[in-house]
Protein backbone atom coordinates (compact mmCIF):
# COMPACT_ATOMS: atom_id res chain seq x y z
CA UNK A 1 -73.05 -8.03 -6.08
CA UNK A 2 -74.17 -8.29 -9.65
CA UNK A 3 -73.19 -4.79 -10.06
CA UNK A 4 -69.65 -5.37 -8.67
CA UNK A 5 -69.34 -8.03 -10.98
CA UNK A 6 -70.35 -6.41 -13.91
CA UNK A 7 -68.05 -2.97 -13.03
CA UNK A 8 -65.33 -5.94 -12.51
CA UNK A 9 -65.66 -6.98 -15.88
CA UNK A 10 -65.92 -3.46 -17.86
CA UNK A 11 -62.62 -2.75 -16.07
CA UNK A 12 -60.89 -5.81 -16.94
CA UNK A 13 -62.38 -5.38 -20.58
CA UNK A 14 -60.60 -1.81 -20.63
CA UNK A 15 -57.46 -2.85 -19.30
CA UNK A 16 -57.01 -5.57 -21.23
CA UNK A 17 -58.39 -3.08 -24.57
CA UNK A 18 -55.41 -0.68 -23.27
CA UNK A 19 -52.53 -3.38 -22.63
CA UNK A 20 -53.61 -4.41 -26.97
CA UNK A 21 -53.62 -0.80 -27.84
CA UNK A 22 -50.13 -0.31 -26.08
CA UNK A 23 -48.39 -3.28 -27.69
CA UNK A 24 -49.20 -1.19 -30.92
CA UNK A 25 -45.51 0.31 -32.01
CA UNK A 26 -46.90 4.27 -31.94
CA UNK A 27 -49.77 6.47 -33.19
CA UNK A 28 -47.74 6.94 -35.78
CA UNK A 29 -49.85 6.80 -39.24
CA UNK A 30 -48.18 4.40 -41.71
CA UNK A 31 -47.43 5.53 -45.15
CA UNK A 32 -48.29 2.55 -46.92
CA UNK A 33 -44.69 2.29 -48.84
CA UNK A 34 -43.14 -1.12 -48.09
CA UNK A 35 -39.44 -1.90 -48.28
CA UNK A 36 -37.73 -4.56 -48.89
CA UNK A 37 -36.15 -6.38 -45.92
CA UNK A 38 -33.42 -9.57 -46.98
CA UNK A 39 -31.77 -11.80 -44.79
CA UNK A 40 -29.44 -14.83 -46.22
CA UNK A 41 -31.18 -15.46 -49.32
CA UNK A 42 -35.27 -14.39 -47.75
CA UNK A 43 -37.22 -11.32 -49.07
CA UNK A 44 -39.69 -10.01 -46.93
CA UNK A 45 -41.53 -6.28 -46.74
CA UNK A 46 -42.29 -4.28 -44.16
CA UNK A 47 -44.25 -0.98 -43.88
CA UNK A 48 -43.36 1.89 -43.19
CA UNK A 49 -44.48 4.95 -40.96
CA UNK A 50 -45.34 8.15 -42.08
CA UNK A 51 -42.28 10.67 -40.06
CA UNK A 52 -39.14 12.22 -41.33
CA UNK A 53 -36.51 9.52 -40.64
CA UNK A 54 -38.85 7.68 -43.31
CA UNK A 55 -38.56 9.85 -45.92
CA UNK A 56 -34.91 10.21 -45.78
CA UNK A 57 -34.62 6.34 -45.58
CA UNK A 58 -36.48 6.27 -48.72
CA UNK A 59 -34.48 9.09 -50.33
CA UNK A 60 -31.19 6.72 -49.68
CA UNK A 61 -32.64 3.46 -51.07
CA UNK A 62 -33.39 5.76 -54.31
CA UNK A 63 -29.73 5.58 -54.58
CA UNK A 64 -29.22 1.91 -53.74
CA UNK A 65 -29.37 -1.12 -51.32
CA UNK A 66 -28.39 -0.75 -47.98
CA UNK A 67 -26.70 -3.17 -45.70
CA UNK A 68 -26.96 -3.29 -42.45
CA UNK A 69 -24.33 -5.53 -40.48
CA UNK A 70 -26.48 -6.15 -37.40
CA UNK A 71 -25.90 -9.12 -34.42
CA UNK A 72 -28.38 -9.78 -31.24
CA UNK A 73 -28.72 -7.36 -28.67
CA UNK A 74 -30.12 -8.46 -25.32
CA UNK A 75 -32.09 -10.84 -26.81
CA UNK A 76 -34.50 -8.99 -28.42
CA UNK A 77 -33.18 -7.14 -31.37
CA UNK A 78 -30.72 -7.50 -34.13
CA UNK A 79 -29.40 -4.21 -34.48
CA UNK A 80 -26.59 -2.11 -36.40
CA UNK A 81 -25.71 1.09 -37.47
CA UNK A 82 -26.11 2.29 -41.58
CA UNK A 83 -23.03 4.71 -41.89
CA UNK A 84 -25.40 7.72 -41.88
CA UNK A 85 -27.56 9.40 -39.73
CA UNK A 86 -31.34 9.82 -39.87
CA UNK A 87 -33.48 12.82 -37.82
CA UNK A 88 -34.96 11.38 -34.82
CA UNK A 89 -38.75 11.89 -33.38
CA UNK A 90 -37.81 9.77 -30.70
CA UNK A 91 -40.51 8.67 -28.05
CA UNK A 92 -41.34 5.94 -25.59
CA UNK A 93 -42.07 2.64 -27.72
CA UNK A 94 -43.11 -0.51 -26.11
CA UNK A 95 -41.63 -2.74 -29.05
CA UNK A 96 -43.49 -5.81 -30.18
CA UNK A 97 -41.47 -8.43 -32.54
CA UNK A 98 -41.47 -7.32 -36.04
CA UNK A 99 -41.05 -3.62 -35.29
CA UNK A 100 -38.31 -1.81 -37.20
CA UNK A 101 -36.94 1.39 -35.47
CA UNK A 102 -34.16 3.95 -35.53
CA UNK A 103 -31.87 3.93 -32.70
CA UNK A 104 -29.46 7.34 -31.71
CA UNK A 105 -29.93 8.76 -35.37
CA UNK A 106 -27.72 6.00 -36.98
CA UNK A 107 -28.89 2.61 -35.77
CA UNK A 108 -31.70 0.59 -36.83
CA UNK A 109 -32.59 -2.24 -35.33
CA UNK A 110 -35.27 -5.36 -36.29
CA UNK A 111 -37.18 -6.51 -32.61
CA UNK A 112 -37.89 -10.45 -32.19
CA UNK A 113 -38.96 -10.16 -28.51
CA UNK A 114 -40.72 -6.86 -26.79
CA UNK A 115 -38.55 -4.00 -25.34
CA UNK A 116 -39.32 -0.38 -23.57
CA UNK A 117 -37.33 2.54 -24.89
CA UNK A 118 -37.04 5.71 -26.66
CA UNK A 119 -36.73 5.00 -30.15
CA UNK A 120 -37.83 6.55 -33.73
CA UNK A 121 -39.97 4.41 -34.96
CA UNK A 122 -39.44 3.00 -39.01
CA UNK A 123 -41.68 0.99 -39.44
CA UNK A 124 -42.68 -3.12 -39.14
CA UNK A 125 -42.16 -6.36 -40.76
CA UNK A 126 -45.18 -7.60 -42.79
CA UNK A 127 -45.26 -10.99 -40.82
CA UNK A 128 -47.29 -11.30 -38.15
CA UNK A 129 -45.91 -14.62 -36.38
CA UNK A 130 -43.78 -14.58 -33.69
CA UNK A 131 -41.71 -17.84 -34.43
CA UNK A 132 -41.51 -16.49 -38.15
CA UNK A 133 -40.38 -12.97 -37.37
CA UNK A 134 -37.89 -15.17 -35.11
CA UNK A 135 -36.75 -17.74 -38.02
CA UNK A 136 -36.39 -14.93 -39.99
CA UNK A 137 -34.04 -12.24 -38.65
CA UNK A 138 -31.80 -15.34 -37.61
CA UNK A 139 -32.84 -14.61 -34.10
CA UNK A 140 -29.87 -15.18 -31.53
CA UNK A 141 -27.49 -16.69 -34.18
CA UNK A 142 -24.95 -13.53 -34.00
CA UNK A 143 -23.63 -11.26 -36.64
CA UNK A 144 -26.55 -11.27 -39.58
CA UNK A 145 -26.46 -8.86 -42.81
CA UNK A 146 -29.41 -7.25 -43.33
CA UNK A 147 -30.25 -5.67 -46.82
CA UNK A 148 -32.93 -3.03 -47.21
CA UNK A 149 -34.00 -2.14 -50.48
CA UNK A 150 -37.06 -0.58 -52.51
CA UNK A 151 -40.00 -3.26 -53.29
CA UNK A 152 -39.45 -3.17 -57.88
């Protein structure tokens, strides 16, 4: 019985260690450059992952801000295309509010709630509360721009 209970608990204790781990936006490695992310007036950063769409994000905020018209989608993401298109590495991504991610090559949208799909993932807000992350990209309120620039 004790041994039940015990095999009981080391499962739960991995599942539960797996469902954390899976929240996580990728493996991806982050690159440790942080962005600029403005909405009505608020700066915040976010960081960055280490892939291709990255670098040529960066390479176009060398040559200026760049604003993104986004509104809600499904109540979980603002979202909106940038007039250019990025290379993908799309994959599976379970998305966790905060996370920043590249959509079809030329969308990129900001998550407030969790979502399943294949995206390229950017990169993720430096805040770490949900209600914030929520406040902040003017969650459900409609059409919100969305300026990305480079931290000076």
């Amino acid at each position: 019985m004790k041994k039940s209970l015990l095999t009981i608990l080391a499962f739960c204790i991995l599942s539960f260690s797996a469902c954390a781990q899976s929240s996580k936006p990728t493996g991806e490695k982050t690159m440790g450059t942080t962005i600029n992310v403005t909405i009505n007036g608020v700066t915040k950063t976010a960081t960055l992952v280490d892939n291709v769409a990255t670098k040529d994000l960066l390479e176009l905020l060398s040559k200026g801000n760049i604003i993104v018209k986004t509104d809600d989608y499904g109540g979980f993401e603002k979202v909106g295309t940038f007039g250019t298109r990025l290379p993908t590495a799309n994959s599976q991504i379970d998305t966790v509010p905060g996370d920043i991610v590249l959509y079809q090559g030329n969308s990129i949208s900001f998550f407030y709630d969790n979502n399943s799909w294949s995206y390229t993932m950017l990169g993720k807000l430096d805040i770490t509360d949900v209600k914030e992350i929520k406040t902040f990209l003017a969650a459900g309120k409609g059409k919100t721009d969305i300026i990305l620039s480079l931290k000076n």
